[in-house]
C-alpha atoms as a PDB file:
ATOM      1  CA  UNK A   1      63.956   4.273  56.826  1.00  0.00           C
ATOM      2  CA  UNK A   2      62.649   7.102  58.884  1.00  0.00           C
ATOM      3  CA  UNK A   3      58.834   5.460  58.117  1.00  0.00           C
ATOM      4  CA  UNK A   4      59.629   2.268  59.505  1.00  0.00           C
ATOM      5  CA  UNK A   5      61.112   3.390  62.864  1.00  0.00           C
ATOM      6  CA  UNK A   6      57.983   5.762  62.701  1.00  0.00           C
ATOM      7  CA  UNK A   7      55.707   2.478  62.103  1.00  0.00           C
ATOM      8  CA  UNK A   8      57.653   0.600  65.044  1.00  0.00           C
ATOM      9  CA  UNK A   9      57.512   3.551  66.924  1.00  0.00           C
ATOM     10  CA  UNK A  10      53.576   2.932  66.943  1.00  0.00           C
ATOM     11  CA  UNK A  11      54.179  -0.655  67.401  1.00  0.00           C
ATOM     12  CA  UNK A  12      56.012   0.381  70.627  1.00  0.00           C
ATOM     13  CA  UNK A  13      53.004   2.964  71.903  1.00  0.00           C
ATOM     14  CA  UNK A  14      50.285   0.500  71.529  1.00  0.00           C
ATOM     15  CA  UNK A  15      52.331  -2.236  73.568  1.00  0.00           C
ATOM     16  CA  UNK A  16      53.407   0.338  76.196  1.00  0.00           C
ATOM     17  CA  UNK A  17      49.305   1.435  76.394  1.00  0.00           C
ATOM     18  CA  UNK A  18      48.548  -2.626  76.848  1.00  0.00           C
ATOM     19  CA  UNK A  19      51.072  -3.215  79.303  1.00  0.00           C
ATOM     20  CA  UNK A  20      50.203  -0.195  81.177  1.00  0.00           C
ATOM     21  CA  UNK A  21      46.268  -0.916  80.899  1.00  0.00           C
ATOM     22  CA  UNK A  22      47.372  -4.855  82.138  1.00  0.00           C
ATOM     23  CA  UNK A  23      48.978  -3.649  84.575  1.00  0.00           C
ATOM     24  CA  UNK A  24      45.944  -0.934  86.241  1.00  0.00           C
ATOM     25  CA  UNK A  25      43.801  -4.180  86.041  1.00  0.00           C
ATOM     26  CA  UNK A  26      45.990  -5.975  88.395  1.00  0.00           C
ATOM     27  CA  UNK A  27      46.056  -3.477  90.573  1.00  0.00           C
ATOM     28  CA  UNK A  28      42.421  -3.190  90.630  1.00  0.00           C
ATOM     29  CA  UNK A  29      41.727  -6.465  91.176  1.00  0.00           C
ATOM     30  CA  UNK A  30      44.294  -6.782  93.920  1.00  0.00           C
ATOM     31  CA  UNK A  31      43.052  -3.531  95.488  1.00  0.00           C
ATOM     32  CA  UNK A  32      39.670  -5.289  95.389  1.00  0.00           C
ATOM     33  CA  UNK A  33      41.082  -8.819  97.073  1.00  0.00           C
ATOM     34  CA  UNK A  34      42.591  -6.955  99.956  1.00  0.00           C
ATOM     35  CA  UNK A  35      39.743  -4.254 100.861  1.00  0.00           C
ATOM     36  CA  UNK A  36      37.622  -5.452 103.620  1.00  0.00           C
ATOM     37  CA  UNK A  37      34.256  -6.274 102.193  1.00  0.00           C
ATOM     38  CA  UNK A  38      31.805  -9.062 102.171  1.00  0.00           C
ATOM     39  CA  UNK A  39      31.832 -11.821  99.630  1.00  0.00           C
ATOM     40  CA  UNK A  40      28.896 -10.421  97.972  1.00  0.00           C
ATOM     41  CA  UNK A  41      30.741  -6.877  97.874  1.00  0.00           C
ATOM     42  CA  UNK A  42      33.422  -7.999  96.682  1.00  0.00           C
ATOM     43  CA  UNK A  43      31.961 -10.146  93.720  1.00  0.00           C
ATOM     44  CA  UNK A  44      29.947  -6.888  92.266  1.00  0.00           C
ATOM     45  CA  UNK A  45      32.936  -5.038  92.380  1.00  0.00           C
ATOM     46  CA  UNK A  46      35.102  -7.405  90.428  1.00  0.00           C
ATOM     47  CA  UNK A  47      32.449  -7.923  88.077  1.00  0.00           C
ATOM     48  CA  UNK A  48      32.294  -4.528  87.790  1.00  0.00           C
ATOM     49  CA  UNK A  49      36.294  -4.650  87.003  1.00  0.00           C
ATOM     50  CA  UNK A  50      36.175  -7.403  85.148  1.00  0.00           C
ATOM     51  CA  UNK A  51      33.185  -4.937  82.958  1.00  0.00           C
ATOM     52  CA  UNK A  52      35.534  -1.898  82.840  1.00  0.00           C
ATOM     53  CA  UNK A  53      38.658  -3.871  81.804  1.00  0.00           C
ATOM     54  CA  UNK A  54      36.367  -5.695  78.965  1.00  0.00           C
ATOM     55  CA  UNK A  55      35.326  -2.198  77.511  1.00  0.00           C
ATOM     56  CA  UNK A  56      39.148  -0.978  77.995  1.00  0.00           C
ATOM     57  CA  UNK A  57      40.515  -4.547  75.826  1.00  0.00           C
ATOM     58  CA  UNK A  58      37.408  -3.605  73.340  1.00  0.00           C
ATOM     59  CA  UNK A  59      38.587  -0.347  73.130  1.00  0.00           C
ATOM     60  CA  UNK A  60      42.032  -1.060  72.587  1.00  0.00           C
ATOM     61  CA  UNK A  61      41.342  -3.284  70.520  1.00  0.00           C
ATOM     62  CA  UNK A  62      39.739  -1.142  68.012  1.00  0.00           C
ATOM     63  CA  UNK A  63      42.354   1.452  68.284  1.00  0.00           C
ATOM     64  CA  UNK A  64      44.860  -1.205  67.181  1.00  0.00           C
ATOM     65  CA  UNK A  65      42.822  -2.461  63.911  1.00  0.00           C
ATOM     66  CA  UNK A  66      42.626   0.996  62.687  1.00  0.00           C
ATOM     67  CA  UNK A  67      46.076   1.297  63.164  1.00  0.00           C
ATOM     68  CA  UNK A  68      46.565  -1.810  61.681  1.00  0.00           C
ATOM     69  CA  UNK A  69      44.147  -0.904  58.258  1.00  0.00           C
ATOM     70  CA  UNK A  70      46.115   2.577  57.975  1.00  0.00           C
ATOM     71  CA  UNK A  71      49.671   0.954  58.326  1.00  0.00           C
ATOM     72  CA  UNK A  72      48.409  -1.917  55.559  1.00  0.00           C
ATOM     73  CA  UNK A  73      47.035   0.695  52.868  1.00  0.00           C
ATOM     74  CA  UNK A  74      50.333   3.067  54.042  1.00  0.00           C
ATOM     75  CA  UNK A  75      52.640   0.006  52.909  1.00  0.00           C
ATOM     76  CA  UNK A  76      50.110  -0.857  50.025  1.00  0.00           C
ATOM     77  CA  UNK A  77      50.383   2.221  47.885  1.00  0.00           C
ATOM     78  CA  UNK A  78      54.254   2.348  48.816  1.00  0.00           C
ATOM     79  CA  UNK A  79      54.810  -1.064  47.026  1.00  0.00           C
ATOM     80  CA  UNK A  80      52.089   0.200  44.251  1.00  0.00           C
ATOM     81  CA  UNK A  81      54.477   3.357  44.045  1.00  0.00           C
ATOM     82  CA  UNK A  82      57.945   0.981  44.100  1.00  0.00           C
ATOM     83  CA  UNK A  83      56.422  -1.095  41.331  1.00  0.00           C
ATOM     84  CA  UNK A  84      55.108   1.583  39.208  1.00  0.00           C
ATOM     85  CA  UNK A  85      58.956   3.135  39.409  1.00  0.00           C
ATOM     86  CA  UNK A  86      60.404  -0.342  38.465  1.00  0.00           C
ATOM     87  CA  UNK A  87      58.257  -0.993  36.027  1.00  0.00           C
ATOM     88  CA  UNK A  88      59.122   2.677  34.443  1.00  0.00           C
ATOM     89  CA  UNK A  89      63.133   1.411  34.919  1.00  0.00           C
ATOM     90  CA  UNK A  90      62.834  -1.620  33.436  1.00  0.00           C
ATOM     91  CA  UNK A  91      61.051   0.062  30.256  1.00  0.00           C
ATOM     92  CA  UNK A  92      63.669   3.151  30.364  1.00  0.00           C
ATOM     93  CA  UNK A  93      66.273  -0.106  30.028  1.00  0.00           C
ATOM     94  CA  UNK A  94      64.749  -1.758  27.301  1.00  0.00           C
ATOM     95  CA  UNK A  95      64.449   0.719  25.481  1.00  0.00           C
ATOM     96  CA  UNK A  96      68.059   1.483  26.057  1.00  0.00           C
ATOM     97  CA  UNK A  97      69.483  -2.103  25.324  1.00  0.00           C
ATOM     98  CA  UNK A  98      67.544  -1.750  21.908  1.00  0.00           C
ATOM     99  CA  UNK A  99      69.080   1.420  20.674  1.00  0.00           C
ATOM    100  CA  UNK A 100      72.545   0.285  21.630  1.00  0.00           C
ATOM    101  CA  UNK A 101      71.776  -3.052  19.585  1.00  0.00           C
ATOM    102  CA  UNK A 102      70.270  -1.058  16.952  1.00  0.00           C
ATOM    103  CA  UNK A 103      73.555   1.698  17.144  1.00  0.00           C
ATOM    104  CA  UNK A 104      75.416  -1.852  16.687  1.00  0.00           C
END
């Protein structure tokens, strides 16, 4: 239990970081809207903006795919794990069923 409030505890990070980096773009842009400058001014700097907040989704974006990959070979090997131990139970009851049968 404790893993998957850990796991949705990183869920929760990564969409507090996108809000938060959402929300500094808006201000930037609306910063940029409202300062006095001339059309051609103004243009440069919300490409430039528009170029920052590009690298920032990249970035992010790349943060969450390796946290994606970890959390997928994290729950991979646990299932490989839960398997392996069923498996072993269902052999341990075999062979139990067939020495009762045999006792019989």
């Amino acid at each position: 239990m404790a893993n998957g409030r850990e796991n949705g505890g990183a869920a929760n990070a990564l969409a507090v970081l996108g809000a938060m980096i959402v929300g500094a773009i808006i201000g930037a842009i609306t910063a940029l809207l409202l300062a006095p400058k001339s059309g051609q001014e103004l243009r440069g700097d919300i490409s430039e903006a528009a170029s920052r907040a590009k690298e920032r989704a990249d970035d992010l974006k790349s943060q969450m795919s390796k946290k994606y990959e970890d959390l997928r070979s994290r729950v991979d090997a646990h299932l490989k794990e839960h398997a392996r131990e069923a498996a072993e139970a269902a052999e341990d009851l075999a062979r139990d069923i067939e020495e009762e049968i045999e006792k019989a």
